[in-house]
C-alpha atoms as a PDB file:
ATOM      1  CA  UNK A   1     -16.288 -30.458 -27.095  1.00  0.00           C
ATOM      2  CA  UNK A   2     -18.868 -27.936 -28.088  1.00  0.00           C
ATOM      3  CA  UNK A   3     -18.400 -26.565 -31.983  1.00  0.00           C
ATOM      4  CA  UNK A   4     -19.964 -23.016 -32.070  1.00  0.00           C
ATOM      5  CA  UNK A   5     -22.513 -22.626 -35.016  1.00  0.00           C
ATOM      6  CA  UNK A   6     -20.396 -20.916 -37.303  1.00  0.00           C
ATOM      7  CA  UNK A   7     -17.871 -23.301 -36.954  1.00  0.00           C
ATOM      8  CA  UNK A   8     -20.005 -26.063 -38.281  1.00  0.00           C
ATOM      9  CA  UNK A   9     -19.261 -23.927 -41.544  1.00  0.00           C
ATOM     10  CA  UNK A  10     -17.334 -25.697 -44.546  1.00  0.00           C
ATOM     11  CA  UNK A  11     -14.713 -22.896 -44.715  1.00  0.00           C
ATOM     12  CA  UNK A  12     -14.246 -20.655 -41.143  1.00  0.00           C
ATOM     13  CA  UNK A  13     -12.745 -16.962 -41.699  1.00  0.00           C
ATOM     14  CA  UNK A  14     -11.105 -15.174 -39.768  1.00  0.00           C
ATOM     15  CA  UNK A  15     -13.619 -12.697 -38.937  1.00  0.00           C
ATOM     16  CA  UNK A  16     -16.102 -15.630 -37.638  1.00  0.00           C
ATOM     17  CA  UNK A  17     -13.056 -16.979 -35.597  1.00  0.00           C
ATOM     18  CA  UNK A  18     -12.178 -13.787 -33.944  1.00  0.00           C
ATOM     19  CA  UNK A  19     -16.124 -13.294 -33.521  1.00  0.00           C
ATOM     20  CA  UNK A  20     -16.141 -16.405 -31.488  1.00  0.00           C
ATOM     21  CA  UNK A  21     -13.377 -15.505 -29.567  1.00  0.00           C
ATOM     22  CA  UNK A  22     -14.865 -12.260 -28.645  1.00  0.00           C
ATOM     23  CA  UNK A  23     -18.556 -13.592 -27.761  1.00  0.00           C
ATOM     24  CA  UNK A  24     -16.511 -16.479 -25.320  1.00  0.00           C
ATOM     25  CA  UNK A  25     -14.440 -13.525 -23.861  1.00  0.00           C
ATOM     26  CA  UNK A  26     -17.887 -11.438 -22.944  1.00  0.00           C
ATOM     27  CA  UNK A  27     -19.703 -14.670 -21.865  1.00  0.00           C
ATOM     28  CA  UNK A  28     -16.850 -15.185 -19.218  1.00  0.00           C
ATOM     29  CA  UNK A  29     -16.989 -12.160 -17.931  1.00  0.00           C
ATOM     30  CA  UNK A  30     -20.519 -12.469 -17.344  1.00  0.00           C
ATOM     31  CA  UNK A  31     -20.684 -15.953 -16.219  1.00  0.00           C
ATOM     32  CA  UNK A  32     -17.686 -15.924 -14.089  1.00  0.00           C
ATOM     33  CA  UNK A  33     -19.147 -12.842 -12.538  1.00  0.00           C
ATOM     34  CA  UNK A  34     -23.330 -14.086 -12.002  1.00  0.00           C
ATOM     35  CA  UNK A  35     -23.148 -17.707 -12.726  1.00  0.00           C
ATOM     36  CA  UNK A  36     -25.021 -19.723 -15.455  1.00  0.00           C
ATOM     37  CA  UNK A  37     -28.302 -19.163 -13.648  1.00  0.00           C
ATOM     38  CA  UNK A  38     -27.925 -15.294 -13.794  1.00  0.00           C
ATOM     39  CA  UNK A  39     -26.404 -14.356 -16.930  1.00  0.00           C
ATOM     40  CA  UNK A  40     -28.396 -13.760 -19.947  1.00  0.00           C
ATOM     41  CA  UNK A  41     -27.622 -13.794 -23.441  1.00  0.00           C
ATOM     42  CA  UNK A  42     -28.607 -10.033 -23.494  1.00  0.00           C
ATOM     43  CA  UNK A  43     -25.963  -9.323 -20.931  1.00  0.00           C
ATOM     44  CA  UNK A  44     -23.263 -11.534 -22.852  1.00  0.00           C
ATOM     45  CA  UNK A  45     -24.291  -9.208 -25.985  1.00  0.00           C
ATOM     46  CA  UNK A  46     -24.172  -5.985 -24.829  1.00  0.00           C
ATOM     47  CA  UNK A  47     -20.391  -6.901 -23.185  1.00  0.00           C
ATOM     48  CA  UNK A  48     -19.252  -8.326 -26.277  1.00  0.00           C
ATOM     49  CA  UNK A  49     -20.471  -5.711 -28.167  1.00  0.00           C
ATOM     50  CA  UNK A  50     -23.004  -7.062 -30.929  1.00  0.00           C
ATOM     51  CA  UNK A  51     -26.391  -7.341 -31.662  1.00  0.00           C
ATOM     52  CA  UNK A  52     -28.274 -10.557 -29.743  1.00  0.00           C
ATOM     53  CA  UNK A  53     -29.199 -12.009 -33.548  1.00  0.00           C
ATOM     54  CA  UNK A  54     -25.516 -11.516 -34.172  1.00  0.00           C
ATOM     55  CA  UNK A  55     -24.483 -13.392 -31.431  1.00  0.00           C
ATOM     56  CA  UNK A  56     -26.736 -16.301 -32.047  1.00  0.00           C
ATOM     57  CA  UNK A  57     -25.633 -17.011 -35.219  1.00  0.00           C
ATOM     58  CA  UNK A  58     -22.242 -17.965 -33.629  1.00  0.00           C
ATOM     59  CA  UNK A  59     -24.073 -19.545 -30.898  1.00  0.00           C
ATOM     60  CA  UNK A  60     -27.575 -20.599 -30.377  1.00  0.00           C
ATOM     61  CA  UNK A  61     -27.918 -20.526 -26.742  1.00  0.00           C
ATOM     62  CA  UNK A  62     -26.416 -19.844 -23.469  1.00  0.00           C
ATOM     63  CA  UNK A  63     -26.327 -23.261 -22.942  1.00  0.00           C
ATOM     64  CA  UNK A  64     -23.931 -23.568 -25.967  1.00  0.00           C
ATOM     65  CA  UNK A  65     -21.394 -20.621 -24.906  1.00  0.00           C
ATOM     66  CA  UNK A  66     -21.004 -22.093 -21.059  1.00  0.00           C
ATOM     67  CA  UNK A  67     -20.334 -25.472 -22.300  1.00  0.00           C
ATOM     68  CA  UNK A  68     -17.923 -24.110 -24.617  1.00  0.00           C
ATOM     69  CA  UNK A  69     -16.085 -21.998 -21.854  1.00  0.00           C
ATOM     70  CA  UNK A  70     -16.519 -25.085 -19.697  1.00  0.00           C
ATOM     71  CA  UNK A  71     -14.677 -27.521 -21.774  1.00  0.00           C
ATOM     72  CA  UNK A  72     -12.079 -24.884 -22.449  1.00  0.00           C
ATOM     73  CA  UNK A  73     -11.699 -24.689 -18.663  1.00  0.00           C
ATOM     74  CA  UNK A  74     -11.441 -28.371 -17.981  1.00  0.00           C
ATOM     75  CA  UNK A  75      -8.800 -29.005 -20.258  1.00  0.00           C
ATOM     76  CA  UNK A  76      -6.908 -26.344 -19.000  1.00  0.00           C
ATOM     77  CA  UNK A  77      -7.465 -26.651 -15.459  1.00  0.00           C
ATOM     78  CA  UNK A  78      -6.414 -30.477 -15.347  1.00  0.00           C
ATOM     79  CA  UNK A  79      -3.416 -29.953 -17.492  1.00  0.00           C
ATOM     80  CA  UNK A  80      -1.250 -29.476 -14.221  1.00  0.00           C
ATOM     81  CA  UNK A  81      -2.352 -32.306 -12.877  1.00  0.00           C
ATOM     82  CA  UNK A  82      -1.696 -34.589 -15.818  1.00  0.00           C
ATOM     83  CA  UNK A  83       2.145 -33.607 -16.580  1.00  0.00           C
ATOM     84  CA  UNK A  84       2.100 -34.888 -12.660  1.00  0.00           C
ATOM     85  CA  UNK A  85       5.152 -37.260 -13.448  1.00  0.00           C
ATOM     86  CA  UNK A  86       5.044 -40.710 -11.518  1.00  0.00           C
ATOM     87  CA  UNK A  87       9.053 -41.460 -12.332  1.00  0.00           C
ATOM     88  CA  UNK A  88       9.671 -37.683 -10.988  1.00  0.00           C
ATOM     89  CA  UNK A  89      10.794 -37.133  -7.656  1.00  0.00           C
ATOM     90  CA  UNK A  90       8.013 -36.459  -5.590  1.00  0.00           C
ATOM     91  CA  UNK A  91       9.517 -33.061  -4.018  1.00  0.00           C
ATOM     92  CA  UNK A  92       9.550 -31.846  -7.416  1.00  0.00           C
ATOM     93  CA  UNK A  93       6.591 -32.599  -9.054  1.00  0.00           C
ATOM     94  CA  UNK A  94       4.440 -31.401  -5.491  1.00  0.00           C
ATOM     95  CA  UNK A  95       6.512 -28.047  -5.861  1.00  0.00           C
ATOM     96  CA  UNK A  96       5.780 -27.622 -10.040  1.00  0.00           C
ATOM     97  CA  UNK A  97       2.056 -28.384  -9.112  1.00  0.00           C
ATOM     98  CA  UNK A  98       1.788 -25.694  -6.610  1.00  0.00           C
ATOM     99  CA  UNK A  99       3.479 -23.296  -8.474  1.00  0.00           C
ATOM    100  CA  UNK A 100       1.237 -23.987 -11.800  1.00  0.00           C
ATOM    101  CA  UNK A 101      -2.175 -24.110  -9.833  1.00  0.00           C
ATOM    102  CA  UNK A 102      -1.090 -20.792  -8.954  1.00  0.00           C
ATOM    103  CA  UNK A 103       0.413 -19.224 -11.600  1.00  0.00           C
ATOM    104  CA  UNK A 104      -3.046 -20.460 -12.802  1.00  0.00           C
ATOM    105  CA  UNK A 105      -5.395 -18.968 -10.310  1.00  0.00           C
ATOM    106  CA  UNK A 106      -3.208 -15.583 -11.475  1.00  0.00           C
ATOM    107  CA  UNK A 107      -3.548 -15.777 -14.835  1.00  0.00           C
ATOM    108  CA  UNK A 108      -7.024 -16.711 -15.292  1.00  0.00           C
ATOM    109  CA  UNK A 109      -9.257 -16.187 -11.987  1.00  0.00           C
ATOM    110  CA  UNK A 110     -12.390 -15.684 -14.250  1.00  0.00           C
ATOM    111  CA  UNK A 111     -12.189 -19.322 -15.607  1.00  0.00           C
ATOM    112  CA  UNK A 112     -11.607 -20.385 -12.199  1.00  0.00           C
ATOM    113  CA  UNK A 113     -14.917 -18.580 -10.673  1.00  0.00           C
ATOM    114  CA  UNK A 114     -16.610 -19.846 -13.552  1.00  0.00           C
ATOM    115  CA  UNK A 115     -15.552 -23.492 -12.745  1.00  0.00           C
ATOM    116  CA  UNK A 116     -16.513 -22.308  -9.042  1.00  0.00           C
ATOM    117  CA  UNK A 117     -20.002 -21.410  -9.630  1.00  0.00           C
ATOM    118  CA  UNK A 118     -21.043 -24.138 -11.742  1.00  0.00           C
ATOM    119  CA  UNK A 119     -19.525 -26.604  -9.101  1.00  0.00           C
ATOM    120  CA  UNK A 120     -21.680 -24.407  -6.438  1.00  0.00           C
ATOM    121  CA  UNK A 121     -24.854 -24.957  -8.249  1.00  0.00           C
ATOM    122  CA  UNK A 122     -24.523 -28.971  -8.129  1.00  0.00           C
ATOM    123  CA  UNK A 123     -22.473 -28.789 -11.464  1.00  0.00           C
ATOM    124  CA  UNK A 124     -25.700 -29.537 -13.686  1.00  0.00           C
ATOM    125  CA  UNK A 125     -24.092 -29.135 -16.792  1.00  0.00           C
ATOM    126  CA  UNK A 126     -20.410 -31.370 -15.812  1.00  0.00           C
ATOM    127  CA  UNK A 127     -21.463 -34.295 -13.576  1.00  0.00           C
ATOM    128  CA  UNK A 128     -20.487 -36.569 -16.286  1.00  0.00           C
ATOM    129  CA  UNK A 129     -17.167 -35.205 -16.575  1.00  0.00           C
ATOM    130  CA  UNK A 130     -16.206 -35.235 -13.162  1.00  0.00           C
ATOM    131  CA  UNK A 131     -17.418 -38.934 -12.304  1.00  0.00           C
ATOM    132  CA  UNK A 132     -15.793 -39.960 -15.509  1.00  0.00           C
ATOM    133  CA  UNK A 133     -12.368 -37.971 -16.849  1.00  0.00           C
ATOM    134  CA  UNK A 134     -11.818 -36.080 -13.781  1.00  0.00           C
ATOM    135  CA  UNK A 135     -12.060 -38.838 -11.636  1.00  0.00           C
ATOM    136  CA  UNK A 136     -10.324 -41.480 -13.918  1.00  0.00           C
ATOM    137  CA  UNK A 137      -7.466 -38.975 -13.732  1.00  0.00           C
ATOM    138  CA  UNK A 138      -7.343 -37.923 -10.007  1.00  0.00           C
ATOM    139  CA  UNK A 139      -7.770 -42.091  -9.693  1.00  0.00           C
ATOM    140  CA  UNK A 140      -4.410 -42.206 -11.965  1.00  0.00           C
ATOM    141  CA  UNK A 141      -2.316 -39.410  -9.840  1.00  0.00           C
ATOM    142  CA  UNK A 142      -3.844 -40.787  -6.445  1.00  0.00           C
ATOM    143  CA  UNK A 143      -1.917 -44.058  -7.230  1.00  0.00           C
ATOM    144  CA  UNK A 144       1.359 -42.236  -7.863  1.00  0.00           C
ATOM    145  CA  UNK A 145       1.420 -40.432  -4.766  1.00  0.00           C
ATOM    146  CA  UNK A 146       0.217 -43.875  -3.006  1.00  0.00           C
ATOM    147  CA  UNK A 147       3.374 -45.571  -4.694  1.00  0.00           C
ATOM    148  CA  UNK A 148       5.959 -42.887  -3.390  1.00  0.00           C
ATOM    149  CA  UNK A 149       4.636 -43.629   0.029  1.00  0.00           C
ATOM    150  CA  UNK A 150       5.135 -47.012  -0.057  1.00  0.00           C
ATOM    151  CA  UNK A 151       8.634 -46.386  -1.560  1.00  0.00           C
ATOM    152  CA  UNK A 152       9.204 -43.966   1.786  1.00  0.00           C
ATOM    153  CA  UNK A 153       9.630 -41.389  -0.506  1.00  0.00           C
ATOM    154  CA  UNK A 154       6.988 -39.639   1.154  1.00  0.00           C
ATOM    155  CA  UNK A 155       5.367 -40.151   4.495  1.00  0.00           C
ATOM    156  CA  UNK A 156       1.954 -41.779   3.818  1.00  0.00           C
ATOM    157  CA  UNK A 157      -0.924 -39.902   3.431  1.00  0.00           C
ATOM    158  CA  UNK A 158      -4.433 -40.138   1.493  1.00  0.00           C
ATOM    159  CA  UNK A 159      -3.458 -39.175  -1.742  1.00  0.00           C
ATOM    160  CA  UNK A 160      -7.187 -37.533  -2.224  1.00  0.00           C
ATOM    161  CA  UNK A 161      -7.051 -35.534   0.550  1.00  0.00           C
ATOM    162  CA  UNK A 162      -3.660 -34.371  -0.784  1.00  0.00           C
ATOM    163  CA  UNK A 163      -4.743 -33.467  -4.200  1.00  0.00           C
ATOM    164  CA  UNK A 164      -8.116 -31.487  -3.087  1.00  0.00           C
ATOM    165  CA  UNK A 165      -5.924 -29.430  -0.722  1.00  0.00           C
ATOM    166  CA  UNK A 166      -3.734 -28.021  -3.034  1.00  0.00           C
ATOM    167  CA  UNK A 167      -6.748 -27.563  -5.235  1.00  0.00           C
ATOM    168  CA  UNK A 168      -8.395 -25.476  -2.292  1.00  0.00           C
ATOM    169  CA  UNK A 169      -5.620 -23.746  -1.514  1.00  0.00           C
ATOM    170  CA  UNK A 170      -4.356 -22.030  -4.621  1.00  0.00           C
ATOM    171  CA  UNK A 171      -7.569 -21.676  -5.852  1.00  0.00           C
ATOM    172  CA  UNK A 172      -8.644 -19.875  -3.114  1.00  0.00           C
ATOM    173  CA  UNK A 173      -6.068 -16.844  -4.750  1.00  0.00           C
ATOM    174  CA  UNK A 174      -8.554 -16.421  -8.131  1.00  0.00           C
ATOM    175  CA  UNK A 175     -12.413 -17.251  -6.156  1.00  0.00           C
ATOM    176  CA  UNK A 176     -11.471 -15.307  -3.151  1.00  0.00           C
ATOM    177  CA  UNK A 177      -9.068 -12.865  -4.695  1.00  0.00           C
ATOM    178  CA  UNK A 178     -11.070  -9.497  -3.358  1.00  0.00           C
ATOM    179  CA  UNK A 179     -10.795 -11.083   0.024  1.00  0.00           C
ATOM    180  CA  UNK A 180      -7.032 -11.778  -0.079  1.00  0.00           C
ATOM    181  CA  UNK A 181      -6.075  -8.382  -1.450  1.00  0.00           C
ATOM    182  CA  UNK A 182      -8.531  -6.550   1.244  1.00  0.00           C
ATOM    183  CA  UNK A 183      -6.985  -8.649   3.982  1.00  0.00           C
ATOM    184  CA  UNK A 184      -3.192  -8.479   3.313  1.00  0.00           C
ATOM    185  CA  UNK A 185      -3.533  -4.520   2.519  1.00  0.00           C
ATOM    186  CA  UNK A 186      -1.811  -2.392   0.075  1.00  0.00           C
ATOM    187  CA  UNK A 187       1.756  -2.779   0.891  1.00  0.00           C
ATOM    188  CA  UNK A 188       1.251  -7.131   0.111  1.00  0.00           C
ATOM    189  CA  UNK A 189      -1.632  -7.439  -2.157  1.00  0.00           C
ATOM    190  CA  UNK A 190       0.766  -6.606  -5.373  1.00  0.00           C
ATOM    191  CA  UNK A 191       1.601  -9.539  -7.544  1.00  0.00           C
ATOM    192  CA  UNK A 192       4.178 -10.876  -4.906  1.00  0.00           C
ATOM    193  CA  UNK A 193       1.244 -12.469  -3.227  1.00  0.00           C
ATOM    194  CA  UNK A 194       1.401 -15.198  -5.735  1.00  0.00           C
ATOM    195  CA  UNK A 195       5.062 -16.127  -4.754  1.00  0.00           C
ATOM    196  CA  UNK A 196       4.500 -15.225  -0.773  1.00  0.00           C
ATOM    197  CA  UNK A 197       1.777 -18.027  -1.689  1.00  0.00           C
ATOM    198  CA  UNK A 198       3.794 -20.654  -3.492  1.00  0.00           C
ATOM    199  CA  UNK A 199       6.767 -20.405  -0.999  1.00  0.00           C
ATOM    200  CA  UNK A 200       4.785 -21.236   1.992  1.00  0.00           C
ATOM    201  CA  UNK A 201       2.451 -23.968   0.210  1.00  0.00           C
ATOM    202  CA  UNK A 202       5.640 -25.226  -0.854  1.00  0.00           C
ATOM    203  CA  UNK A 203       7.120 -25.342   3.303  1.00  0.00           C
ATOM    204  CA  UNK A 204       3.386 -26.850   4.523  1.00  0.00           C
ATOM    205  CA  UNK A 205       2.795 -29.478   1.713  1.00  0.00           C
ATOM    206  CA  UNK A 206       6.474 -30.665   0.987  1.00  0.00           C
ATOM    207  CA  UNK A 207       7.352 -30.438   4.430  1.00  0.00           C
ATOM    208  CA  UNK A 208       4.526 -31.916   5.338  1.00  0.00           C
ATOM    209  CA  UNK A 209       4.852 -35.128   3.550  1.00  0.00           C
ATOM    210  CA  UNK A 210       9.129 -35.815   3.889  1.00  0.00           C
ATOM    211  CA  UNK A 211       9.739 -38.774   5.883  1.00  0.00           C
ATOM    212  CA  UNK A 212      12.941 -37.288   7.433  1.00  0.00           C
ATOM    213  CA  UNK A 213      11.198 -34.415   9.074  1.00  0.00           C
ATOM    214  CA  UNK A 214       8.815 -36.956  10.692  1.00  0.00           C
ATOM    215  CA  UNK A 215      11.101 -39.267  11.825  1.00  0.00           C
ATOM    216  CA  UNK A 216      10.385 -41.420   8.904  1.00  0.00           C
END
């Protein structure tokens, strides 16, 4: 985890810790919106509102604020995935995941695009983390999904494949969310299109994978 400058402090205030929060707040907006390679610490500056020397006493480079923001997303991002609950039933937990990936790509489609970009750019600054944590977990939930289709719970499937659809397919709601909105119009693009989302993800994944629709 990154520790901002200040934080390396004996005593943190609360001024430095609200300054923090406010330079990470700026630097996703500009990340999320030009990627690592075209944000500057000028731009992240002038959005959160401070000098540049200001802002580098809190953090030294740009390098420093995207990791931070990175790490923050990680965590978050995966957190779904890790409440996945092997002794739950398997209708339930696919349903909860949906709906949280969602309620996720709602609630914070800036950390997703962020996450986005920095994948998009041959993730340069996370390639450890995603052959090492990200994987060891995905490797963890691929085996639970693996035992409930060998317990007929399910209908058998690659359990990958399973995971990095859902993935694609509520994310797509944050990265492409200009798209979706322009697309469905006026009269559906309202905050219903999360739920119009998660009830027919729900009917093509969970359908998808019960034995007694296929004859299983």
């Amino acid at each position: 985890m990154t520790i901002p400058r200040a934080a390396k402090t004996l005593r943190r205030t609360r001024i430095q810790e609200e300054k923090e929060e406010q330079i990470l707040e700026a630097a996703l907006d500009v990340f999320s919106a030009s990627g690592f390679r075209g944000s500057t610490i000028d731009q992240i500056a002038e959005v959160a509102g401070m000098s540049k020397p200001n802002l580098l006493y809190y953090f030294r480079t740009k390098e420093a604020m995207h990791r931070a923001l990175i790490d923050r997303v990680l965590y978050t991002w995966l957190e779904p995935l890790r409440a996945f609950d092997a002794e739950g039933n398997p209708e339930t937990e696919i349903r909860s995941y949906i709906r949280r990936k969602l309620e996720m790509a709602r609630d914070f489609p800036r950390e997703s695009r962020l996450f986005a970009n920095e994948v998009l750019q041959g993730a340069p600054h996370i390639e450890d983390e995603l052959k090492g944590p990200l994987k060891e977990l995905v490797d963890e939930k691929a085996e639970v999904i693996r035992a409930w289709a060998k317990s007929g719970k399910i209908v058998k499937c690659d359990p990958y494949h399973l995971i990095f659809s859902i993935w694609s397919t509520t994310q797509h709601y944050a990265d492409f969310d200009v798209q979706v909105r322009a697309v469905l119009g006026q009269e559906h693009s309202g905050e219903g299109r999360f739920e119009d989302a998660a009830r027919f993800l729900e009917q093509l994944f969970i359908g998808g994978l019960r034995p007694d629709l296929l004859g299983g």
